[in-house]
PDB file of N, CA and C in Angstrom:
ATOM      1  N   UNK A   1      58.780  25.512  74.063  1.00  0.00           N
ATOM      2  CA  UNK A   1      59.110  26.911  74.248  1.00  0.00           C
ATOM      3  C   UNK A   1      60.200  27.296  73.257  1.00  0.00           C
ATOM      4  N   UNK A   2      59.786  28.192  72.634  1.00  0.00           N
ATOM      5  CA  UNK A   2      61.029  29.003  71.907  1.00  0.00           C
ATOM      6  C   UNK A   2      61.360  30.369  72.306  1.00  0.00           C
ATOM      7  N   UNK A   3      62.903  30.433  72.432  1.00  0.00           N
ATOM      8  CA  UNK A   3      63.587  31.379  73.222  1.00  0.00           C
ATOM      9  C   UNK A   3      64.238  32.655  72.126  1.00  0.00           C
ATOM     10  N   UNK A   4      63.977  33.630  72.191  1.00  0.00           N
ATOM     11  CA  UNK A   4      64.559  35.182  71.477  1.00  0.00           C
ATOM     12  C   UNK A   4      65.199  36.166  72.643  1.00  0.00           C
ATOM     13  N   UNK A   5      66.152  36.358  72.050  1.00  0.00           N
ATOM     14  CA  UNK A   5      66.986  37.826  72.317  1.00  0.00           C
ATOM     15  C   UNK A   5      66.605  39.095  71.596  1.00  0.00           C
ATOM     16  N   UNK A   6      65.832  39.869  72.078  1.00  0.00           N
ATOM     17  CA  UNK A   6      65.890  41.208  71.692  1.00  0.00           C
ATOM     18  C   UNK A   6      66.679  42.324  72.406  1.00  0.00           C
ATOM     19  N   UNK A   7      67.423  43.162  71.569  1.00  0.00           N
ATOM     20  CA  UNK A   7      68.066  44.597  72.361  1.00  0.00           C
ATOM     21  C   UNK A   7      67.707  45.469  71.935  1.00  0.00           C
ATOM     22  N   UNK A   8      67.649  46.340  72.476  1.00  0.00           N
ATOM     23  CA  UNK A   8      66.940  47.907  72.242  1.00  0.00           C
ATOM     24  C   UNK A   8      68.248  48.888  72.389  1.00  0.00           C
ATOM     25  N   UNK A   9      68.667  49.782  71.853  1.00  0.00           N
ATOM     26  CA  UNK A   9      69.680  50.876  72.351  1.00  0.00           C
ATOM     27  C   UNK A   9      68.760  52.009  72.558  1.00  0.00           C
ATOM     28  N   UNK A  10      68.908  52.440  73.412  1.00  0.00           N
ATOM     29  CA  UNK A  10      68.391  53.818  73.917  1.00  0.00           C
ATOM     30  C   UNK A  10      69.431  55.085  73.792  1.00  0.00           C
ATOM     31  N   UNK A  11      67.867  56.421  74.253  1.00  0.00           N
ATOM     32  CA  UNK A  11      68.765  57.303  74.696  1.00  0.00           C
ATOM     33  C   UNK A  11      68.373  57.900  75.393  1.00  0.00           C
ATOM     34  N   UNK A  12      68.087  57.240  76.547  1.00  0.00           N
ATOM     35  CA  UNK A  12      67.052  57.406  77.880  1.00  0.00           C
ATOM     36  C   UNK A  12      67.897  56.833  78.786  1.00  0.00           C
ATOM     37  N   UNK A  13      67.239  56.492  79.641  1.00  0.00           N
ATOM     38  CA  UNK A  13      67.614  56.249  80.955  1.00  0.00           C
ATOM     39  C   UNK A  13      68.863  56.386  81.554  1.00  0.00           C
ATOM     40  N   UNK A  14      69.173  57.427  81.838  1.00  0.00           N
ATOM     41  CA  UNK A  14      70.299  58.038  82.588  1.00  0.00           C
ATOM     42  C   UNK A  14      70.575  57.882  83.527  1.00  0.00           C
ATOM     43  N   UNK A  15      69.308  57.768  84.772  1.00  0.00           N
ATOM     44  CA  UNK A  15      69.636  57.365  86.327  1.00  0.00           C
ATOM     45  C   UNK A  15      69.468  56.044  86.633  1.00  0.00           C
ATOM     46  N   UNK A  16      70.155  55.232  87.771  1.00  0.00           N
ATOM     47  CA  UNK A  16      69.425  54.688  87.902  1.00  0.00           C
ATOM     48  C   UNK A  16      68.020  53.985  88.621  1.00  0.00           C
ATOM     49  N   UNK A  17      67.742  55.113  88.782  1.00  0.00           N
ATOM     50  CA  UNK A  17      66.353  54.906  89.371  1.00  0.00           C
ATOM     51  C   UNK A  17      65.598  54.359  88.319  1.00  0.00           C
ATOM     52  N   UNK A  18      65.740  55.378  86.986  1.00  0.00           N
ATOM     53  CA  UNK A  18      64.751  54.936  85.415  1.00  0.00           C
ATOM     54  C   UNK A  18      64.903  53.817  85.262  1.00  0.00           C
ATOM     55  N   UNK A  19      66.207  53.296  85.398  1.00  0.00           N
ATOM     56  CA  UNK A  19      66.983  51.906  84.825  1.00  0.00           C
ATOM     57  C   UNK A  19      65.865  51.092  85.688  1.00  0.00           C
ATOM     58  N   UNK A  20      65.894  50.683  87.420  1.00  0.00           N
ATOM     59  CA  UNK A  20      65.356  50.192  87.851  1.00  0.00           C
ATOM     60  C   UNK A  20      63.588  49.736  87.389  1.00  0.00           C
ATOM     61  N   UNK A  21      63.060  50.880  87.633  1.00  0.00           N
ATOM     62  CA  UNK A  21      61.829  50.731  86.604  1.00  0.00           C
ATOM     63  C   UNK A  21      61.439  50.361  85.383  1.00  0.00           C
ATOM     64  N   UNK A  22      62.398  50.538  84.823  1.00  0.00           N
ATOM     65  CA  UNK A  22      62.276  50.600  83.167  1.00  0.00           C
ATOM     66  C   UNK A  22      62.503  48.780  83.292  1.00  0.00           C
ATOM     67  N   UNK A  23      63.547  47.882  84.240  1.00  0.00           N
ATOM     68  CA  UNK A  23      63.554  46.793  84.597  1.00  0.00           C
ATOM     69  C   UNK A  23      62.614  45.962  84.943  1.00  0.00           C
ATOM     70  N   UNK A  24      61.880  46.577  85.908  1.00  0.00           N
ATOM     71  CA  UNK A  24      60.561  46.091  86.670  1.00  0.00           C
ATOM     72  C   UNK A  24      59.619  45.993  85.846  1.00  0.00           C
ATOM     73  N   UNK A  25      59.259  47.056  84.983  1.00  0.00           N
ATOM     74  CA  UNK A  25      58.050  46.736  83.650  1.00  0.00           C
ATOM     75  C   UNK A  25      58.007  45.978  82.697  1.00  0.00           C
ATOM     76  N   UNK A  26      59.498  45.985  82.295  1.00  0.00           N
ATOM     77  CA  UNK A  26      59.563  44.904  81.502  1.00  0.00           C
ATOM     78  C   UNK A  26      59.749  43.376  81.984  1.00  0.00           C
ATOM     79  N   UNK A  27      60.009  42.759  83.173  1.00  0.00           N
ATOM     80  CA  UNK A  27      59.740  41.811  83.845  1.00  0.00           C
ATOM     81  C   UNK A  27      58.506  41.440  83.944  1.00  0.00           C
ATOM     82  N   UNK A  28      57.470  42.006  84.260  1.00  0.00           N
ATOM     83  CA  UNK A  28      56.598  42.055  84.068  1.00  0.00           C
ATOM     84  C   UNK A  28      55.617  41.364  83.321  1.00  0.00           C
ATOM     85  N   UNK A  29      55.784  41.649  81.864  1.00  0.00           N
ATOM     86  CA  UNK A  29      55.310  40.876  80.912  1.00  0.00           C
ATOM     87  C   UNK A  29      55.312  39.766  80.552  1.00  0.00           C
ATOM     88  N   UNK A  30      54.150  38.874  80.708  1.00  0.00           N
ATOM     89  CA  UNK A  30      54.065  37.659  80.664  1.00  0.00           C
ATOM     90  C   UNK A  30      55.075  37.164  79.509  1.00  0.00           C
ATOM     91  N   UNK A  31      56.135  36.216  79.822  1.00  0.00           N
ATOM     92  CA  UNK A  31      56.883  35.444  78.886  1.00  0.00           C
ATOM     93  C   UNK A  31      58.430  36.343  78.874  1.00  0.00           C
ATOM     94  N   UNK A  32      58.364  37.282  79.387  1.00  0.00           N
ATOM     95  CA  UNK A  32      60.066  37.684  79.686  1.00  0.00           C
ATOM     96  C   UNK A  32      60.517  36.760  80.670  1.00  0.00           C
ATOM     97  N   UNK A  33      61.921  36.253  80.403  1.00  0.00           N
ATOM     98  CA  UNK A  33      62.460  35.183  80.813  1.00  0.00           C
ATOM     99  C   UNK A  33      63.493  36.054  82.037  1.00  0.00           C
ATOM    100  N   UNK A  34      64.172  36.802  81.242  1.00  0.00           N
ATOM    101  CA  UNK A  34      65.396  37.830  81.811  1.00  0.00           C
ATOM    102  C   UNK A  34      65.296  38.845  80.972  1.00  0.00           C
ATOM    103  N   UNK A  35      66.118  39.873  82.106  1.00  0.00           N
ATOM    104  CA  UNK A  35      66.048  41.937  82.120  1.00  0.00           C
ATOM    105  C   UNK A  35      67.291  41.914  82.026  1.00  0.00           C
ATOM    106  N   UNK A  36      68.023  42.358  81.291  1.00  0.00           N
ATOM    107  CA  UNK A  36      69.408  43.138  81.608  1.00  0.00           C
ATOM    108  C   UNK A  36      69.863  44.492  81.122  1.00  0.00           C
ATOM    109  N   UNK A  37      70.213  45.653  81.953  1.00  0.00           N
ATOM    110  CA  UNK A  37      70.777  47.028  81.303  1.00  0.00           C
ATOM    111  C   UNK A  37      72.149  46.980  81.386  1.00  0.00           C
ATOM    112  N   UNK A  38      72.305  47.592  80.178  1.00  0.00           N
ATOM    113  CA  UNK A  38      74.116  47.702  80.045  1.00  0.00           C
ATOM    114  C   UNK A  38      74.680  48.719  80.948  1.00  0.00           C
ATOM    115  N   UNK A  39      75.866  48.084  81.212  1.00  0.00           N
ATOM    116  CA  UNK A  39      76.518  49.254  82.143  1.00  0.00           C
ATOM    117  C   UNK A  39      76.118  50.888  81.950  1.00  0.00           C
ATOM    118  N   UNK A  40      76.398  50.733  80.942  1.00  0.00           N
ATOM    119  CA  UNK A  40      76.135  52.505  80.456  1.00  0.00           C
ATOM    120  C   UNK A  40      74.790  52.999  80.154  1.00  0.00           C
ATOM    121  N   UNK A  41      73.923  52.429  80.497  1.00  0.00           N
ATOM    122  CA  UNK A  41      72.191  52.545  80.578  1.00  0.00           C
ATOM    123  C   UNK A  41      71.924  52.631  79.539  1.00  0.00           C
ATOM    124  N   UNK A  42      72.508  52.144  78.723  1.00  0.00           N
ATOM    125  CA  UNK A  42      71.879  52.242  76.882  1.00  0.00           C
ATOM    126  C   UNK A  42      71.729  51.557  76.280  1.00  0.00           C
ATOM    127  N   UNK A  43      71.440  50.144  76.729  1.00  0.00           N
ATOM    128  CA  UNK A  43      71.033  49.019  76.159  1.00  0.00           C
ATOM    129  C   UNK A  43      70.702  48.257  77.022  1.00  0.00           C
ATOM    130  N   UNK A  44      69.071  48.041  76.832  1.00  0.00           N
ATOM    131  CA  UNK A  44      68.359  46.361  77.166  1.00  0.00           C
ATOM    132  C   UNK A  44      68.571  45.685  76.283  1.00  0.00           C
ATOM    133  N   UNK A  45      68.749  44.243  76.709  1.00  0.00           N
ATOM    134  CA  UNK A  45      68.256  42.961  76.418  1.00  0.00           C
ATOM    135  C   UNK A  45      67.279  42.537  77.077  1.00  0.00           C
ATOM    136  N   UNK A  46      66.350  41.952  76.645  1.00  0.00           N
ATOM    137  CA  UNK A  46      65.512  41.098  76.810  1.00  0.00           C
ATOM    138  C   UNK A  46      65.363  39.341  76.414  1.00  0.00           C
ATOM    139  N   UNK A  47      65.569  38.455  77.365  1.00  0.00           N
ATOM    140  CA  UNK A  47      65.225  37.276  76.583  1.00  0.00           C
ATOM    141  C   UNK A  47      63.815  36.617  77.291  1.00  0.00           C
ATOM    142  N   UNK A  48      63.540  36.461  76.278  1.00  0.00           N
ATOM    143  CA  UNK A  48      61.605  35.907  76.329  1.00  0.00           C
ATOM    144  C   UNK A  48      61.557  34.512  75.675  1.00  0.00           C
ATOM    145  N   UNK A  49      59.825  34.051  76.128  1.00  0.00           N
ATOM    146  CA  UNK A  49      59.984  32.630  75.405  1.00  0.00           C
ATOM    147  C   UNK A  49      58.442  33.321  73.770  1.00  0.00           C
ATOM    148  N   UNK A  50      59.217  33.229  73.228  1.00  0.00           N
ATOM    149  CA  UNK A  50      58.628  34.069  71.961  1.00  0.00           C
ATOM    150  C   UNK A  50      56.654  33.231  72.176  1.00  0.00           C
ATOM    151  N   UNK A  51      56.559  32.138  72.290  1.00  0.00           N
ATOM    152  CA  UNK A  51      54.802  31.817  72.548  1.00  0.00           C
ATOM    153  C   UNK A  51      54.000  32.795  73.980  1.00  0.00           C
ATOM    154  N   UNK A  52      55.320  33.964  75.067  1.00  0.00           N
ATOM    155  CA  UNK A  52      54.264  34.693  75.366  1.00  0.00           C
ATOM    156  C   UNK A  52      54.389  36.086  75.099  1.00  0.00           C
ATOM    157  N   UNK A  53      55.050  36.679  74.788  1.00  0.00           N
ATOM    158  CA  UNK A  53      55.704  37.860  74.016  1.00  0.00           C
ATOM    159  C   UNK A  53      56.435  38.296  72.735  1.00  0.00           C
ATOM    160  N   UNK A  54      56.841  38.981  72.415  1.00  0.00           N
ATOM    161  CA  UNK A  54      57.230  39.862  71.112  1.00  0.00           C
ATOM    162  C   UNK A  54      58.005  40.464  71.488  1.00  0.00           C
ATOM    163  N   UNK A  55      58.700  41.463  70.500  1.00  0.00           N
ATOM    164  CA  UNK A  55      59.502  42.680  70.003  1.00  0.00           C
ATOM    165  C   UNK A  55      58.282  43.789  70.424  1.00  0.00           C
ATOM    166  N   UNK A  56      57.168  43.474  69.718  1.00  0.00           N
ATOM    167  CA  UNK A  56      56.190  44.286  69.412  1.00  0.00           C
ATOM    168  C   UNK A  56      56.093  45.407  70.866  1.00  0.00           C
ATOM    169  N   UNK A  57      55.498  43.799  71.240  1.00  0.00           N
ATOM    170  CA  UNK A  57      55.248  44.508  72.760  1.00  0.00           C
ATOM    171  C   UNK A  57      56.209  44.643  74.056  1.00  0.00           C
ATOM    172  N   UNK A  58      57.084  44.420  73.776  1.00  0.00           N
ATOM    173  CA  UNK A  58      58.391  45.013  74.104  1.00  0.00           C
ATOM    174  C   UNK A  58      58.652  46.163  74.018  1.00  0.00           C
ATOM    175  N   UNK A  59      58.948  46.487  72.767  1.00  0.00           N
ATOM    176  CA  UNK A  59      59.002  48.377  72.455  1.00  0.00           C
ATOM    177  C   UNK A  59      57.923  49.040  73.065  1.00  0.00           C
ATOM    178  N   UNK A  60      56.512  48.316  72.969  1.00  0.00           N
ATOM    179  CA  UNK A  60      55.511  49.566  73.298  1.00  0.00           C
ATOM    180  C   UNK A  60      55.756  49.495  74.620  1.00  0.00           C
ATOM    181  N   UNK A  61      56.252  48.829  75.814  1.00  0.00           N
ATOM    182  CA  UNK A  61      56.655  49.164  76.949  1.00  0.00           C
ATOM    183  C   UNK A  61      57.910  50.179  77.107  1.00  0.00           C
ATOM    184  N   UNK A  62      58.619  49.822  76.368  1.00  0.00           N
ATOM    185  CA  UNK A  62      59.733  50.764  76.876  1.00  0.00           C
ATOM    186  C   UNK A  62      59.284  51.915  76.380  1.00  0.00           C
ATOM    187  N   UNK A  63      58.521  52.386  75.519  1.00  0.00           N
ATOM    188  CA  UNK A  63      57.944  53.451  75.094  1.00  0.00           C
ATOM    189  C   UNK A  63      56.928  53.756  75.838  1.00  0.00           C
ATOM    190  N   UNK A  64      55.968  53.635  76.687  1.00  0.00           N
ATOM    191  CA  UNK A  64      55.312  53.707  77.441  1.00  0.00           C
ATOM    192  C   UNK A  64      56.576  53.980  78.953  1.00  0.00           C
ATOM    193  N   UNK A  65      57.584  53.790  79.266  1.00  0.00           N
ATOM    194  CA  UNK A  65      58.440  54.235  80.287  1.00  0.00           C
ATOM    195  C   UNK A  65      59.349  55.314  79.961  1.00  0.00           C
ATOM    196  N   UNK A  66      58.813  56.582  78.805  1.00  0.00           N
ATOM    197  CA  UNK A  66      59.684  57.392  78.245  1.00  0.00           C
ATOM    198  C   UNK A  66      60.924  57.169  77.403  1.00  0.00           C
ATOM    199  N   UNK A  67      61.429  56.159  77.260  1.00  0.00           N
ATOM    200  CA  UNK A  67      62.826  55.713  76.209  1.00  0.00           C
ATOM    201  C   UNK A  67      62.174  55.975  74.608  1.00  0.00           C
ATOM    202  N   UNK A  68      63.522  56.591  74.138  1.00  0.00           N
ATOM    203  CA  UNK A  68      63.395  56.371  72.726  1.00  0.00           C
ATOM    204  C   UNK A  68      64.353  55.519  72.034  1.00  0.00           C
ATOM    205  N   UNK A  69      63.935  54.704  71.664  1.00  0.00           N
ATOM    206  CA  UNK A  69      64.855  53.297  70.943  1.00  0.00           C
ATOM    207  C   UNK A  69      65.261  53.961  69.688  1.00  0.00           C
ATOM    208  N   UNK A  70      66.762  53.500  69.734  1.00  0.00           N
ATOM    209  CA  UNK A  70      67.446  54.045  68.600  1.00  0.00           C
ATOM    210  C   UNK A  70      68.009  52.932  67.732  1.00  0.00           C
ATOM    211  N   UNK A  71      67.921  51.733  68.450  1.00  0.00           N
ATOM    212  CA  UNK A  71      68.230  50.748  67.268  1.00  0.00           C
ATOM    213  C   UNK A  71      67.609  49.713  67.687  1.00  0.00           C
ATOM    214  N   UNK A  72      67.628  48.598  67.132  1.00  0.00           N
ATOM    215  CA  UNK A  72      66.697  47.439  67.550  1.00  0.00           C
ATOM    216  C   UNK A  72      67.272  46.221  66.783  1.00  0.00           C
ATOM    217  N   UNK A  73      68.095  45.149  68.093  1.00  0.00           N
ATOM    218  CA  UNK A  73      68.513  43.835  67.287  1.00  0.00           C
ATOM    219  C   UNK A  73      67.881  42.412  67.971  1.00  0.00           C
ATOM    220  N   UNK A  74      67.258  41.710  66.894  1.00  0.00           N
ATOM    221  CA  UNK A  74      66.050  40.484  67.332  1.00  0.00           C
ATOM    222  C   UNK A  74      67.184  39.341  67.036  1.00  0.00           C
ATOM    223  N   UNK A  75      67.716  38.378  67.784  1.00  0.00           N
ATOM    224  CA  UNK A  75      68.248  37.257  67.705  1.00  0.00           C
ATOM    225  C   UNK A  75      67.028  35.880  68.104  1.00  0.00           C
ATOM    226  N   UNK A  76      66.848  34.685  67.281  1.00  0.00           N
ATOM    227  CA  UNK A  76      66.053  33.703  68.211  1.00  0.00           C
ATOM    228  C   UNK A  76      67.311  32.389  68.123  1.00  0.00           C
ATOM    229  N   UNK A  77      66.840  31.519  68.897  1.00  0.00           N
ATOM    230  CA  UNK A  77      67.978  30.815  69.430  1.00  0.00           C
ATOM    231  C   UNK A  77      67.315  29.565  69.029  1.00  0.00           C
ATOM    232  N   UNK A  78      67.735  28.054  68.800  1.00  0.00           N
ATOM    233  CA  UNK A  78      67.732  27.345  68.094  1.00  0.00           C
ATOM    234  C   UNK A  78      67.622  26.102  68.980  1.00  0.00           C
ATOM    235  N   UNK A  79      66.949  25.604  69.853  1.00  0.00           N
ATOM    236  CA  UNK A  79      67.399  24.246  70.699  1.00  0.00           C
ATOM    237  C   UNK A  79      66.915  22.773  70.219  1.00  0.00           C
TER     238      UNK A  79
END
């Protein structure tokens, strides 16, 4: 298994109800490991095991839950 950090900054999700959901979908996806929103609802992380997911399809979820991503940083991790 190989492990990646992706973050997304938004400029969406304001409540947290969105937050909650916007959580749940992306859990979801086969090979997300962990969900986390920043205090201030403007940044996910995502860490996945990169053999069952992407960036790719990452974004098209959060884009598919109304967010518009305003920046995008891909870290992979080394074990």
């Amino acid at each position: 298994m190989s492990k990646a950090t992706v973050s997304f900054g938004l400029k969406h999700s304001e409540n947290r109800r969105e937050c909650e959901e916007i959580k749940r979908r992306l859990d979801s996806i086969p090979g997300v490991l962990s969900v986390s929103i920043g205090r201030g609802r403007d940044r996910v992380s995502v860490d996945y095991d990169t053999t069952g997911t992407g960036p790719d399809c990452l974004r098209g979820r959060l884009k598919e839950c109304g967010c518009d991503i305003e920046a995008e940083h891909c870290q992979e991790h080394t074990m």
